[in-house]
PDB file of N, CA and C in Angstrom:
ATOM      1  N   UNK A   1     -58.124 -67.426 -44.601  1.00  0.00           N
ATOM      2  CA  UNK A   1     -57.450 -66.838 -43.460  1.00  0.00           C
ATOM      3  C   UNK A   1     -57.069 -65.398 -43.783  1.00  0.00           C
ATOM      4  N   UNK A   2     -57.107 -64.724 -42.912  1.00  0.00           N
ATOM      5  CA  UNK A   2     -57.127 -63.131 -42.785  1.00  0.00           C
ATOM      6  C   UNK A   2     -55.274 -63.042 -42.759  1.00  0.00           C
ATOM      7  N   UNK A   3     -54.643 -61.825 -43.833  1.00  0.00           N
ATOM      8  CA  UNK A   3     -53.949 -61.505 -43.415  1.00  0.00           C
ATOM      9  C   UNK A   3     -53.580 -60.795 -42.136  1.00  0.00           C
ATOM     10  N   UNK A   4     -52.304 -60.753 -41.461  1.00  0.00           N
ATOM     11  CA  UNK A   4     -51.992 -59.796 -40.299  1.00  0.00           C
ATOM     12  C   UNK A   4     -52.194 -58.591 -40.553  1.00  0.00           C
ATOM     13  N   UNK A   5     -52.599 -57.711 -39.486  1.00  0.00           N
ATOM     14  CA  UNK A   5     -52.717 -56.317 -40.037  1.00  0.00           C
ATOM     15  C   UNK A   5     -51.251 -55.540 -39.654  1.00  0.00           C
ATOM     16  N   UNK A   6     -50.816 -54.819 -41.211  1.00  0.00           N
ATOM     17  CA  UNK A   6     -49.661 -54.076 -40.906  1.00  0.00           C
ATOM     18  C   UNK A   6     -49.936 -53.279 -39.888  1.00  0.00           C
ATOM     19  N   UNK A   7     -47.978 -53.255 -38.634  1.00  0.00           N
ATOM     20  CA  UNK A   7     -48.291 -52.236 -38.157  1.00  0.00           C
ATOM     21  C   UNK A   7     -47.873 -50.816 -38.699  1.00  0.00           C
ATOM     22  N   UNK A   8     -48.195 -49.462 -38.127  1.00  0.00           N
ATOM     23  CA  UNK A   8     -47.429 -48.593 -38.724  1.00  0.00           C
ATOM     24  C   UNK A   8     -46.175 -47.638 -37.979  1.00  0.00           C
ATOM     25  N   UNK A   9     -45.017 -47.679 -38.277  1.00  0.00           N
ATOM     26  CA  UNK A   9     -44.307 -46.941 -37.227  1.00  0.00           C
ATOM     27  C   UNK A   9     -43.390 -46.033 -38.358  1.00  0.00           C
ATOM     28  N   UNK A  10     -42.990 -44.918 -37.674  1.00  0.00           N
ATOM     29  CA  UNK A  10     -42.836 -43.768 -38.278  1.00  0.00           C
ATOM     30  C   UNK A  10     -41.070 -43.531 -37.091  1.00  0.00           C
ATOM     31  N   UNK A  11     -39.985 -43.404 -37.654  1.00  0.00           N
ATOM     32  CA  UNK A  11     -38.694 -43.054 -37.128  1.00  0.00           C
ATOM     33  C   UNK A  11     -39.268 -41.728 -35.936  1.00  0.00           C
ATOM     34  N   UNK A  12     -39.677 -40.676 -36.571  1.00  0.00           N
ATOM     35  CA  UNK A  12     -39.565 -39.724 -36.049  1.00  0.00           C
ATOM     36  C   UNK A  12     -40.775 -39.126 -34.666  1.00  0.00           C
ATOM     37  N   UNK A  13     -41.004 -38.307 -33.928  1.00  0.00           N
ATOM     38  CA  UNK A  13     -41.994 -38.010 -32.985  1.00  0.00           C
ATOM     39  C   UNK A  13     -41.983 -36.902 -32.848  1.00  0.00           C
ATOM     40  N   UNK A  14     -43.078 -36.146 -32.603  1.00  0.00           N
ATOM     41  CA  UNK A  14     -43.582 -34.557 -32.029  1.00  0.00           C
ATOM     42  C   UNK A  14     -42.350 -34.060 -31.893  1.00  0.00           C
ATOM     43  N   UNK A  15     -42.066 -32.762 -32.225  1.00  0.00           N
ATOM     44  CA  UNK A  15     -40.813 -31.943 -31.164  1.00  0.00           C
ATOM     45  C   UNK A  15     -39.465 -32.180 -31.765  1.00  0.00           C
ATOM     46  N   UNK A  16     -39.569 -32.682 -32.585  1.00  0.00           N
ATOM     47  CA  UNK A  16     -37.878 -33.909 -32.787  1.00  0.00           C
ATOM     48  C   UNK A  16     -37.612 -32.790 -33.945  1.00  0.00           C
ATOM     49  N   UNK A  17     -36.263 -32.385 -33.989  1.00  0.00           N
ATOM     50  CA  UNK A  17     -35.701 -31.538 -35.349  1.00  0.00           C
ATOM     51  C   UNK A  17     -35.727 -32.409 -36.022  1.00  0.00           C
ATOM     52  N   UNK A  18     -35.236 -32.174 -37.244  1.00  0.00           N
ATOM     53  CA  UNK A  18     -35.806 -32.931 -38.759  1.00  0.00           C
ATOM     54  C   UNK A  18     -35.108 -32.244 -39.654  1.00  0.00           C
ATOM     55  N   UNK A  19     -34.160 -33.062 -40.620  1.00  0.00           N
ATOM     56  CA  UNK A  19     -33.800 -32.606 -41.796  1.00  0.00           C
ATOM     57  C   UNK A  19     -33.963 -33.016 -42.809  1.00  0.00           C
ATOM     58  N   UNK A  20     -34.654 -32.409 -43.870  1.00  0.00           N
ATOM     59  CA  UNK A  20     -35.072 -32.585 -45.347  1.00  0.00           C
ATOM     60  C   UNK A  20     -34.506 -33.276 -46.316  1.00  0.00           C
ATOM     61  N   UNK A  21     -33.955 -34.684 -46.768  1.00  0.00           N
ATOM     62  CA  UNK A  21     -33.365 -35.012 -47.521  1.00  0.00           C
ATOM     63  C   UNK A  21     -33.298 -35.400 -48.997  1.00  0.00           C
ATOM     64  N   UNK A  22     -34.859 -34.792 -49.598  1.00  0.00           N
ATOM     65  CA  UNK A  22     -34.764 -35.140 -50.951  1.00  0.00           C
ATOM     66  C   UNK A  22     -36.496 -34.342 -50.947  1.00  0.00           C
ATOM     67  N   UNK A  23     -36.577 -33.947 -52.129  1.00  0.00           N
ATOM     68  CA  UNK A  23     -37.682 -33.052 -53.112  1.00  0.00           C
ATOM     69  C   UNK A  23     -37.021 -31.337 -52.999  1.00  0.00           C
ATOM     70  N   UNK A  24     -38.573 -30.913 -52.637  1.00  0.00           N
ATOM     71  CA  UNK A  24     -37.879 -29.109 -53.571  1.00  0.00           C
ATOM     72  C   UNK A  24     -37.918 -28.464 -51.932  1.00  0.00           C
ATOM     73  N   UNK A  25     -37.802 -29.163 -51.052  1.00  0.00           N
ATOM     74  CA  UNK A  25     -37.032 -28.648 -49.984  1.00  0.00           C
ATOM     75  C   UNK A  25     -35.913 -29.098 -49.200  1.00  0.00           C
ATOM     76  N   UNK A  26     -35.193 -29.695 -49.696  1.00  0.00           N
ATOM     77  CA  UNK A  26     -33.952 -30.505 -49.630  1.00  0.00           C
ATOM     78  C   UNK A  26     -32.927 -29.269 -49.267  1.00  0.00           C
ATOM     79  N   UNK A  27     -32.561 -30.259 -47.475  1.00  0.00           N
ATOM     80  CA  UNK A  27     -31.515 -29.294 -46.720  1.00  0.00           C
ATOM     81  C   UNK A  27     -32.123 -28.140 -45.950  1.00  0.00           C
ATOM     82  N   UNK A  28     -34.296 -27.849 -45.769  1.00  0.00           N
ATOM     83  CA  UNK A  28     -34.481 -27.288 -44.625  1.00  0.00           C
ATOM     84  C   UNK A  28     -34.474 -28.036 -43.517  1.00  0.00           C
ATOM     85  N   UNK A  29     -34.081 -27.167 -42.275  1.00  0.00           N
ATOM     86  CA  UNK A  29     -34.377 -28.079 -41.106  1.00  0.00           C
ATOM     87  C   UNK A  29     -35.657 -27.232 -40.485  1.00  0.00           C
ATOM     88  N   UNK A  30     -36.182 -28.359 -39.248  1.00  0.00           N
ATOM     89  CA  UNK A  30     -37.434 -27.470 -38.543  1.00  0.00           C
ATOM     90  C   UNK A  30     -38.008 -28.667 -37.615  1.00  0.00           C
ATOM     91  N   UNK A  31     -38.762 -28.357 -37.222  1.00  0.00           N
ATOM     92  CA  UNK A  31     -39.355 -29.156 -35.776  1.00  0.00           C
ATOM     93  C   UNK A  31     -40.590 -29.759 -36.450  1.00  0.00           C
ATOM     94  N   UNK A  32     -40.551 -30.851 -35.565  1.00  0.00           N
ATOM     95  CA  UNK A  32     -41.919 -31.994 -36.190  1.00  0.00           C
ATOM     96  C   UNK A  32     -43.192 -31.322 -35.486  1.00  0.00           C
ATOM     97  N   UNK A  33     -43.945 -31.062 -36.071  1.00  0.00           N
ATOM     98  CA  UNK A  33     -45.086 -30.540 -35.557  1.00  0.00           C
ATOM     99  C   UNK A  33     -46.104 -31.488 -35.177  1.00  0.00           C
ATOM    100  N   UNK A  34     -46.552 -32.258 -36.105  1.00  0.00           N
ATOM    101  CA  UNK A  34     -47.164 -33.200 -36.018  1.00  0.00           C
ATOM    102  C   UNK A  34     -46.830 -34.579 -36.645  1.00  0.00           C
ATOM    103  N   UNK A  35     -47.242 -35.763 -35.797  1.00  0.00           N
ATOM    104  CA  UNK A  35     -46.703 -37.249 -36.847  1.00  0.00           C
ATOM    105  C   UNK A  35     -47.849 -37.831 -36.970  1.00  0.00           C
ATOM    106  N   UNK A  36     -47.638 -38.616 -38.322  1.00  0.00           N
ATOM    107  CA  UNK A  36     -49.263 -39.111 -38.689  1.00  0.00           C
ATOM    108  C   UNK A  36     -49.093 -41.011 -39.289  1.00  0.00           C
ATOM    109  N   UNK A  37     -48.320 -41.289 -38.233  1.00  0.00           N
ATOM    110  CA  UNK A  37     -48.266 -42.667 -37.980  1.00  0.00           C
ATOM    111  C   UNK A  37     -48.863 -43.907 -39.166  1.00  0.00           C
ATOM    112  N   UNK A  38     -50.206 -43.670 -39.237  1.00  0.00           N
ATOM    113  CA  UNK A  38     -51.170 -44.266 -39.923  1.00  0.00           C
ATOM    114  C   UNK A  38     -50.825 -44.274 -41.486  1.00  0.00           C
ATOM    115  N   UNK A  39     -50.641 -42.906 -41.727  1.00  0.00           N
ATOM    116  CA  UNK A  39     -50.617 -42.229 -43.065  1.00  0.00           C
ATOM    117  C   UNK A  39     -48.708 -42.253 -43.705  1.00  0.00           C
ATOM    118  N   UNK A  40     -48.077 -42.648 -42.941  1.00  0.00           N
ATOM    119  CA  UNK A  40     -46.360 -42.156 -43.226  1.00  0.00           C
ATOM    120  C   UNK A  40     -46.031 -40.915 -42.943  1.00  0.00           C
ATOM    121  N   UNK A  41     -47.067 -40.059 -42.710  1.00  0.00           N
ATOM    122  CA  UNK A  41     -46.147 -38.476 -43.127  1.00  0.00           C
ATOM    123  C   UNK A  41     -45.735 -38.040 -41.513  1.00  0.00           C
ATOM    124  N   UNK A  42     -45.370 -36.776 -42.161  1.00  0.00           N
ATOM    125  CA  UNK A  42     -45.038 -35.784 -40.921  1.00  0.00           C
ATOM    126  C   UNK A  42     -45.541 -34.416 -41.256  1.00  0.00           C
ATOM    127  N   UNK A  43     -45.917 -33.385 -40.482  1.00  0.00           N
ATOM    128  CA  UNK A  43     -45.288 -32.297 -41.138  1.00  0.00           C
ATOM    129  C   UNK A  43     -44.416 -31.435 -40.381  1.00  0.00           C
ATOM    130  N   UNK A  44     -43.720 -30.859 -41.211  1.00  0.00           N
ATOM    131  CA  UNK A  44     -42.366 -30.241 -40.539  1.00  0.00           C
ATOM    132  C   UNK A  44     -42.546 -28.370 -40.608  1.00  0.00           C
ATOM    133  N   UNK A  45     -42.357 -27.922 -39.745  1.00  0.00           N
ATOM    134  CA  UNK A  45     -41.946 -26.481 -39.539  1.00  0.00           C
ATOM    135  C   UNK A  45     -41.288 -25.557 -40.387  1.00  0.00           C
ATOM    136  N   UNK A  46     -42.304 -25.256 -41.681  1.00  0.00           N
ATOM    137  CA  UNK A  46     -41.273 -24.309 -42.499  1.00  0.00           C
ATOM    138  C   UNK A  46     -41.375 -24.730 -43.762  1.00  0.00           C
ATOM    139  N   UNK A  47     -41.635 -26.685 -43.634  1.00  0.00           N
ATOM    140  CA  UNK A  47     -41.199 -27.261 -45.101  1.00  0.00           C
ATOM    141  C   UNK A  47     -42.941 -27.678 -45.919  1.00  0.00           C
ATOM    142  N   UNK A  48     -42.535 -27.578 -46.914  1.00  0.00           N
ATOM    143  CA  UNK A  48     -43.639 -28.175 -48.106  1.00  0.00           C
ATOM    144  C   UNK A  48     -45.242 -26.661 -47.858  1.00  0.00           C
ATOM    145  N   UNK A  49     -44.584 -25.509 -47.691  1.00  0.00           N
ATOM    146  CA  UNK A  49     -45.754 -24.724 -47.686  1.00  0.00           C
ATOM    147  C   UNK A  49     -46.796 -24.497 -48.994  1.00  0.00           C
ATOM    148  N   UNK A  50     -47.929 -24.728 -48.481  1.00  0.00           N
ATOM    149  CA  UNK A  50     -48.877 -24.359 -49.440  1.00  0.00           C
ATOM    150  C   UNK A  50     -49.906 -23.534 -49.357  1.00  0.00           C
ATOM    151  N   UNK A  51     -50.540 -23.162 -50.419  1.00  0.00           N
ATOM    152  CA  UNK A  51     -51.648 -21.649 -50.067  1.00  0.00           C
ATOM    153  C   UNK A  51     -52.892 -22.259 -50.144  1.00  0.00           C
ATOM    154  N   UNK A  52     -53.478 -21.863 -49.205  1.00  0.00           N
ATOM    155  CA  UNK A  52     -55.132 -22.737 -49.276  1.00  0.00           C
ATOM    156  C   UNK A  52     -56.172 -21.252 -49.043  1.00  0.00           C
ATOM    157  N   UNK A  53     -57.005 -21.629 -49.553  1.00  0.00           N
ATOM    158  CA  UNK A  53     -58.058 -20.283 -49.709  1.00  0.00           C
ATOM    159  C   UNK A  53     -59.494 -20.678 -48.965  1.00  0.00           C
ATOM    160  N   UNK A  54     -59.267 -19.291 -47.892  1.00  0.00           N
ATOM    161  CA  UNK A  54     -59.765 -19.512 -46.900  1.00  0.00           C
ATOM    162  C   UNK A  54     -61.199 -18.545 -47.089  1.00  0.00           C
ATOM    163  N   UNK A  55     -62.466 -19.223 -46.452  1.00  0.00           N
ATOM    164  CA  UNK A  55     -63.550 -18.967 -47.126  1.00  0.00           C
ATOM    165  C   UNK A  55     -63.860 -18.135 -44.921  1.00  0.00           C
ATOM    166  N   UNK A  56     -64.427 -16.603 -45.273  1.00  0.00           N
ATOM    167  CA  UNK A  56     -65.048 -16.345 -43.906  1.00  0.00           C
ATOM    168  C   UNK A  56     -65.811 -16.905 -43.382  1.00  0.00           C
ATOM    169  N   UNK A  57     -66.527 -17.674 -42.017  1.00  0.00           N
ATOM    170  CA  UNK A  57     -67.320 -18.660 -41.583  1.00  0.00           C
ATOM    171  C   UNK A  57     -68.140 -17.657 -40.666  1.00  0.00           C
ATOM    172  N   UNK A  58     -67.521 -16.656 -40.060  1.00  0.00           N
ATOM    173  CA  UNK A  58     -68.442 -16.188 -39.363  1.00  0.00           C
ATOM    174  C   UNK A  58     -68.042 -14.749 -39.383  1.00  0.00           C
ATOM    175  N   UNK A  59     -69.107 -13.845 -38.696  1.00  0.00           N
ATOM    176  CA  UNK A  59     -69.113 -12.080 -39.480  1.00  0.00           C
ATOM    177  C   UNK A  59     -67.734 -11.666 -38.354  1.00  0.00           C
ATOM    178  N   UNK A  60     -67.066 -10.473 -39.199  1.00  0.00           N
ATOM    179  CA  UNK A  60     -66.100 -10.071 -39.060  1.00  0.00           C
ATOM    180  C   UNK A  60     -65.291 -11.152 -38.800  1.00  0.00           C
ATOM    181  N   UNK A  61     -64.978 -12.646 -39.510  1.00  0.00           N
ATOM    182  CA  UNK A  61     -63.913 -13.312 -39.910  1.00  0.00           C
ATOM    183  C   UNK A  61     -63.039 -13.028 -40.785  1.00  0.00           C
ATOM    184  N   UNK A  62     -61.993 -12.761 -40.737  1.00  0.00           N
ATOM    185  CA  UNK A  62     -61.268 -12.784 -42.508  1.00  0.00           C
ATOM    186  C   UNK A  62     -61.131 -14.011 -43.221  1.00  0.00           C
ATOM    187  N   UNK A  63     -61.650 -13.642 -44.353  1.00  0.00           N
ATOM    188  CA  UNK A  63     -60.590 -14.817 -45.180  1.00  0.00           C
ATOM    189  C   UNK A  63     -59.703 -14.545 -45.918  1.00  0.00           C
ATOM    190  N   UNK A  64     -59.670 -15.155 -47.305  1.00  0.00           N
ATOM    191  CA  UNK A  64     -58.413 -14.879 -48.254  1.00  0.00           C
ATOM    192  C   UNK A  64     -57.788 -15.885 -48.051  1.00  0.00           C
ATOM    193  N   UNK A  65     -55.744 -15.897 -48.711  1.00  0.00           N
ATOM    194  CA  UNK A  65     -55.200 -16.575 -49.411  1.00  0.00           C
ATOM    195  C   UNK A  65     -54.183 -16.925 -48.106  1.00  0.00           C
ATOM    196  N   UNK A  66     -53.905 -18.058 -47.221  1.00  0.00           N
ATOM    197  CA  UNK A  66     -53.384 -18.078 -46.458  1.00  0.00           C
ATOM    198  C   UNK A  66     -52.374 -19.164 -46.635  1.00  0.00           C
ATOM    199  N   UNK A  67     -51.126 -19.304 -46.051  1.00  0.00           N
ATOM    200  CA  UNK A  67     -49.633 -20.131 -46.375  1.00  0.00           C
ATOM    201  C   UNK A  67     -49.757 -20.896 -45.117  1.00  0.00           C
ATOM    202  N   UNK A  68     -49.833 -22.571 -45.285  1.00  0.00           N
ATOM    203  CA  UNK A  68     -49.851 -23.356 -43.949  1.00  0.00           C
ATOM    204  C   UNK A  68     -48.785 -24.841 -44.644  1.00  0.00           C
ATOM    205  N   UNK A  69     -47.970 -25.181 -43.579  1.00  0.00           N
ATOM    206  CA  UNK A  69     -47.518 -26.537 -43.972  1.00  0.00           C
ATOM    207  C   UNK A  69     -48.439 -27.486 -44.207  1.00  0.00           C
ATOM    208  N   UNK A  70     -47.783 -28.336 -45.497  1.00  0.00           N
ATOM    209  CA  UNK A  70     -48.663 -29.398 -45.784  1.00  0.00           C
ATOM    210  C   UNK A  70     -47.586 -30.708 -45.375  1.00  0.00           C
ATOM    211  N   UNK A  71     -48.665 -31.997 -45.602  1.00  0.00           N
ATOM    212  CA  UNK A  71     -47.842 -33.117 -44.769  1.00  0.00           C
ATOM    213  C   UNK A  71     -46.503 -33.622 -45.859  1.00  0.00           C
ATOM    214  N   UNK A  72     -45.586 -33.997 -45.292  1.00  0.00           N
ATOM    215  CA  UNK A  72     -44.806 -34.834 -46.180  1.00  0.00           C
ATOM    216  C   UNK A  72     -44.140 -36.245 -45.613  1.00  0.00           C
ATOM    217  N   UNK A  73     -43.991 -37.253 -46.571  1.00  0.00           N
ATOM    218  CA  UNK A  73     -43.494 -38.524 -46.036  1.00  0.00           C
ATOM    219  C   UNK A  73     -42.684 -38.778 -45.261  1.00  0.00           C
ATOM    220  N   UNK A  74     -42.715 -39.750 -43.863  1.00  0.00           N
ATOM    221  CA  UNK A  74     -41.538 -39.358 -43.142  1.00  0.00           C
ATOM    222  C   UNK A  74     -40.103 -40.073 -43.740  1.00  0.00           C
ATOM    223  N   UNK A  75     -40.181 -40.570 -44.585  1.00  0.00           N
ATOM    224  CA  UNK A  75     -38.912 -41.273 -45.047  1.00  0.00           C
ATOM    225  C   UNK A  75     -38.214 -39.785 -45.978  1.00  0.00           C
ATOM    226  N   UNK A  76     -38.464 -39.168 -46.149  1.00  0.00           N
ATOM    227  CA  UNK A  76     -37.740 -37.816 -46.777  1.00  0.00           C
ATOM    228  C   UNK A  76     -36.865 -37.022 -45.169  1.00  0.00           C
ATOM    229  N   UNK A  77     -36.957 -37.483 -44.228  1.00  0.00           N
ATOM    230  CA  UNK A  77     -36.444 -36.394 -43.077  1.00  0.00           C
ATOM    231  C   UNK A  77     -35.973 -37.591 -42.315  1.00  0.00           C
ATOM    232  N   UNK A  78     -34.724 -36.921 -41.825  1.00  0.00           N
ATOM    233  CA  UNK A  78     -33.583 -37.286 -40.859  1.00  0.00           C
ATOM    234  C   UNK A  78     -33.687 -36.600 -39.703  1.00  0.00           C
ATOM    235  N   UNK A  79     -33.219 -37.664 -38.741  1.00  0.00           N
ATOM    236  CA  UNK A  79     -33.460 -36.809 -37.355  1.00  0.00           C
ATOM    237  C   UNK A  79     -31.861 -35.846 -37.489  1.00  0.00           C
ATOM    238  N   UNK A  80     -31.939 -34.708 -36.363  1.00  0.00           N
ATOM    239  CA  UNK A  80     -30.793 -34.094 -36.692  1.00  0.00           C
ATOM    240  C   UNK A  80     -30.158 -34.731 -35.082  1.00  0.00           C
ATOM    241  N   UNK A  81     -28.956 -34.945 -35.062  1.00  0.00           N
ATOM    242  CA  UNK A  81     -28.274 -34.834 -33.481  1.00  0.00           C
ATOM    243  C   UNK A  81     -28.399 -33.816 -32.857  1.00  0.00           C
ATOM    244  N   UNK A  82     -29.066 -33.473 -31.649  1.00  0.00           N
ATOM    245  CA  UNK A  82     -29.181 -32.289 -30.829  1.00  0.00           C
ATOM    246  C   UNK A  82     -27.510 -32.303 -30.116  1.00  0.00           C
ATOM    247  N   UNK A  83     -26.456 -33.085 -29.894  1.00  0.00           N
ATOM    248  CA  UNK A  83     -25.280 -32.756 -29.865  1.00  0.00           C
ATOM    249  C   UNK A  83     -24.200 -32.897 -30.927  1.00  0.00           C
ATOM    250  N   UNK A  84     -24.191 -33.696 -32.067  1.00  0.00           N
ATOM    251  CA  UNK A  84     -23.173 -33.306 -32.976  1.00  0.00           C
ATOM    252  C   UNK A  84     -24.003 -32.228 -34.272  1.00  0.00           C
ATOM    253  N   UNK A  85     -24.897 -32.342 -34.173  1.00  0.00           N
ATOM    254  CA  UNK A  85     -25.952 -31.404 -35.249  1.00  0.00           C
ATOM    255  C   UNK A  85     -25.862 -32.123 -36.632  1.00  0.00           C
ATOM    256  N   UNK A  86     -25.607 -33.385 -36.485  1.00  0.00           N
ATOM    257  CA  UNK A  86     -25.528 -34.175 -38.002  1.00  0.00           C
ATOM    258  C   UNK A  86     -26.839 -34.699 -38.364  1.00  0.00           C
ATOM    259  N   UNK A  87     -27.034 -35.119 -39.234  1.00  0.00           N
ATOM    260  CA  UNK A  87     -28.381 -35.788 -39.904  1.00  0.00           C
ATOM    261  C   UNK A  87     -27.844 -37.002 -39.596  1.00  0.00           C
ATOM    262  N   UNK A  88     -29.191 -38.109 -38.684  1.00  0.00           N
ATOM    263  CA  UNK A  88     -28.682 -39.031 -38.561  1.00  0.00           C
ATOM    264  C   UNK A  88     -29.507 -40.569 -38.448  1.00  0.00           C
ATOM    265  N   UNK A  89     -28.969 -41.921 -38.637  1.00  0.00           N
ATOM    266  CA  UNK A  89     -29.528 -42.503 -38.157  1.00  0.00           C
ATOM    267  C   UNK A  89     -30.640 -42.766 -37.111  1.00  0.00           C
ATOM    268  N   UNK A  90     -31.481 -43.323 -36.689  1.00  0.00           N
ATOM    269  CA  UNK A  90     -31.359 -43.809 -34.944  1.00  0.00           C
ATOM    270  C   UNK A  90     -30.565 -45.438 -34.481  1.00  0.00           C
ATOM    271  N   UNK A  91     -30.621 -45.383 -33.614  1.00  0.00           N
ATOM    272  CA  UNK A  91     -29.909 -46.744 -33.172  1.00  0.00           C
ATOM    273  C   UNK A  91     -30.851 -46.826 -31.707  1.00  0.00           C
ATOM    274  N   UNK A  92     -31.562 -48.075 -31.804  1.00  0.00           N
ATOM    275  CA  UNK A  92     -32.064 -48.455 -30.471  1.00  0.00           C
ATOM    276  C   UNK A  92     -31.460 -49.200 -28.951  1.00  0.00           C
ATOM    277  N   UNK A  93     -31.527 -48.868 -27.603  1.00  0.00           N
ATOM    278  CA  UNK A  93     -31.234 -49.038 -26.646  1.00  0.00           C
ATOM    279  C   UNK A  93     -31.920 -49.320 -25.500  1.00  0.00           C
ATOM    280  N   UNK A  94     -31.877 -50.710 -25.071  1.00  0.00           N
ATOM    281  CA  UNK A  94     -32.805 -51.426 -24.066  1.00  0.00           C
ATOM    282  C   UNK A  94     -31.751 -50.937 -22.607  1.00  0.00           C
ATOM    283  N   UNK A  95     -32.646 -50.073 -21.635  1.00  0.00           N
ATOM    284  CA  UNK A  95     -31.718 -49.482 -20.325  1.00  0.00           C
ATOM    285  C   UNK A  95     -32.256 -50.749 -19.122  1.00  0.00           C
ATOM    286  N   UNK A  96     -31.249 -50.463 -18.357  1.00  0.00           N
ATOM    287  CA  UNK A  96     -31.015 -51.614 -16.847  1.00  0.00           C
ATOM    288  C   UNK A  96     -32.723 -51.437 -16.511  1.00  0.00           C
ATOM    289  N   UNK A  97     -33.529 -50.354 -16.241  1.00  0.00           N
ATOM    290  CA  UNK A  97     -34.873 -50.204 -16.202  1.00  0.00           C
ATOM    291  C   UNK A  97     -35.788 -50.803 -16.532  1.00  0.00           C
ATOM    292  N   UNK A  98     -35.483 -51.261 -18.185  1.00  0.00           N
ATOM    293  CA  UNK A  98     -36.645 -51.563 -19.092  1.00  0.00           C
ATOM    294  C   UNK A  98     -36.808 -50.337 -20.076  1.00  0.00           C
ATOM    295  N   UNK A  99     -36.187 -49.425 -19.823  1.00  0.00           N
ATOM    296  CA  UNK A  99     -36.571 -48.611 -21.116  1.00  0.00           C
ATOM    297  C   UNK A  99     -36.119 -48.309 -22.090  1.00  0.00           C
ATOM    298  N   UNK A 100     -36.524 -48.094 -23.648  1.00  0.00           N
ATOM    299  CA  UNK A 100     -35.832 -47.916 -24.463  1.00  0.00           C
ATOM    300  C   UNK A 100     -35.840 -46.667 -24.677  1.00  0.00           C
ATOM    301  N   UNK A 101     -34.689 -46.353 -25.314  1.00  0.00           N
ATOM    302  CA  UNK A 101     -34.418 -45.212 -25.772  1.00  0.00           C
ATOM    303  C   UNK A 101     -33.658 -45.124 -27.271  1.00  0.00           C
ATOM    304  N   UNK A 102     -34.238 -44.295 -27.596  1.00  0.00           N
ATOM    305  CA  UNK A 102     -33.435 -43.619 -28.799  1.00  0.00           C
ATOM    306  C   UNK A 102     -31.792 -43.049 -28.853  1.00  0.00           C
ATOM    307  N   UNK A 103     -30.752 -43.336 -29.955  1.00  0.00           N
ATOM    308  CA  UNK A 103     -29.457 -43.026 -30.030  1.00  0.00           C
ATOM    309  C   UNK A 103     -29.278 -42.825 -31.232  1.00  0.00           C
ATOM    310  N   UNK A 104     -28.436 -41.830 -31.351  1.00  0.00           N
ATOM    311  CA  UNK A 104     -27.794 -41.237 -32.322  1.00  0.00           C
ATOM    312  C   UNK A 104     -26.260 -42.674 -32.603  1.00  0.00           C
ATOM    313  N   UNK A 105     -26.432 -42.752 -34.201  1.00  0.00           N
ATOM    314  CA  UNK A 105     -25.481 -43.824 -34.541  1.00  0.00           C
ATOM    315  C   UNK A 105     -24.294 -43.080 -34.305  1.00  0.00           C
ATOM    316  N   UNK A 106     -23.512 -41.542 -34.983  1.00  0.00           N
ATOM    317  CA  UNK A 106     -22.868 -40.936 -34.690  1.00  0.00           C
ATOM    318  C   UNK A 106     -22.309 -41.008 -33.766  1.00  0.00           C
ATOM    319  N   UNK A 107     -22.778 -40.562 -32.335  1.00  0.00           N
ATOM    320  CA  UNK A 107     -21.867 -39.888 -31.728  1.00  0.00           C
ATOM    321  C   UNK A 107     -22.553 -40.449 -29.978  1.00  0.00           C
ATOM    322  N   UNK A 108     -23.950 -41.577 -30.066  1.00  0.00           N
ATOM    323  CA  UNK A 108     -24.307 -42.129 -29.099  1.00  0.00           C
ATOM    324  C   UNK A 108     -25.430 -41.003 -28.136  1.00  0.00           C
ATOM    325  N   UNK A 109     -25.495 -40.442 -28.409  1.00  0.00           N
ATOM    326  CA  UNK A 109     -26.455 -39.508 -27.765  1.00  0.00           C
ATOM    327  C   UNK A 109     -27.849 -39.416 -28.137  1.00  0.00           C
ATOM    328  N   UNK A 110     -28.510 -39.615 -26.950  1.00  0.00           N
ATOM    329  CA  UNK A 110     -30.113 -39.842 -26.411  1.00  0.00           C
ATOM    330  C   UNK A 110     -30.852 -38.799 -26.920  1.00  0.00           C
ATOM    331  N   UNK A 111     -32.217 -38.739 -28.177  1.00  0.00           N
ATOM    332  CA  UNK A 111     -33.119 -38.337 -28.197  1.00  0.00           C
ATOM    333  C   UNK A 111     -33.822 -38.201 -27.132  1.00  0.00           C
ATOM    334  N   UNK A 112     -34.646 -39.301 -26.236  1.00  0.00           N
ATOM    335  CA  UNK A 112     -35.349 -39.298 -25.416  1.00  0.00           C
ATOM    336  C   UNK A 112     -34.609 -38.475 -24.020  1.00  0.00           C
ATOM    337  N   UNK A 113     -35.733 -37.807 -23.614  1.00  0.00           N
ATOM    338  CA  UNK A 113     -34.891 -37.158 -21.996  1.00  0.00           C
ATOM    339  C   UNK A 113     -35.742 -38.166 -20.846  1.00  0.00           C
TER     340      UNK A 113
END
C-alpha cells in the first residue's frame, strides 16, 4: 500500500510583510515576493542576497556580476501585524459566509482583505 502523499502548506503568501527570525539576516523585514509551497521557501525583499554572474545572451546585452534575492525557508519569517507591527503568530477564522481568514494572535486583526 502506497503511502499518502504529503501535503505542502507554507504560513505565509505573495505580498505579506515578513520578518526574519534567525540566520545572518535576523531582524530584516520586507515583502514576500514569491512563495514556493512545494519546496518550503519564500523569498523575501532585501533578504538572503546573492551575486550570480551573468553571461550576455544577446548583442548589446550586458552582463557581469549582478545582486538578486535567493530563496529562504519559510519557517525562518514571521508574519508582521499590519496594525500592531509585531512579529506574529497566525490564528485561523471560519466567517458567517464560509470564509476563512487569517488573524493576528496579538491584537485580532485580518491579514486577508
Amino acid at each position: 500500500m502506497q503511502a499518502p502523499k504529503k501535503v505542502e502548506k507554507i504560513h505565509v503568501k505573495k505580498d505579506d510583510l515578513v520578518i526574519v527570525i534567525s540566520g545572518k539576516d535576523k531582524g530584516k523585514k520586507g515583502k514576500v515576493l514569491s512563495a514556493m509551497p512545494k519546496q518550503g521557501k519564500v523569498i523575501v525583499e532585501g533578504v538572503n542576497i546573492a551575486t550570480k554572474h551573468k553571461k550576455p545572451r544577446a548583442m548589446g546585452q550586458p552582463g557581469g556580476i549582478i545582486k538578486q534575492e535567493a530563496a529562504i525557508y519559510a519557517s525562518k519569517v514571521m508574519l508582521v501585524c499590519p496594525r500592531c507591527g509585531k512579529a506574529t503568530r497566525l490564528a485561523h477564522k471560519l466567517l458567517e459566509d464560509g470564509n476563512k481568514v487569517r488573524l493576528c494572535k496579538k491584537c485580532g486583526e485580518t491579514f486577508d482583505k
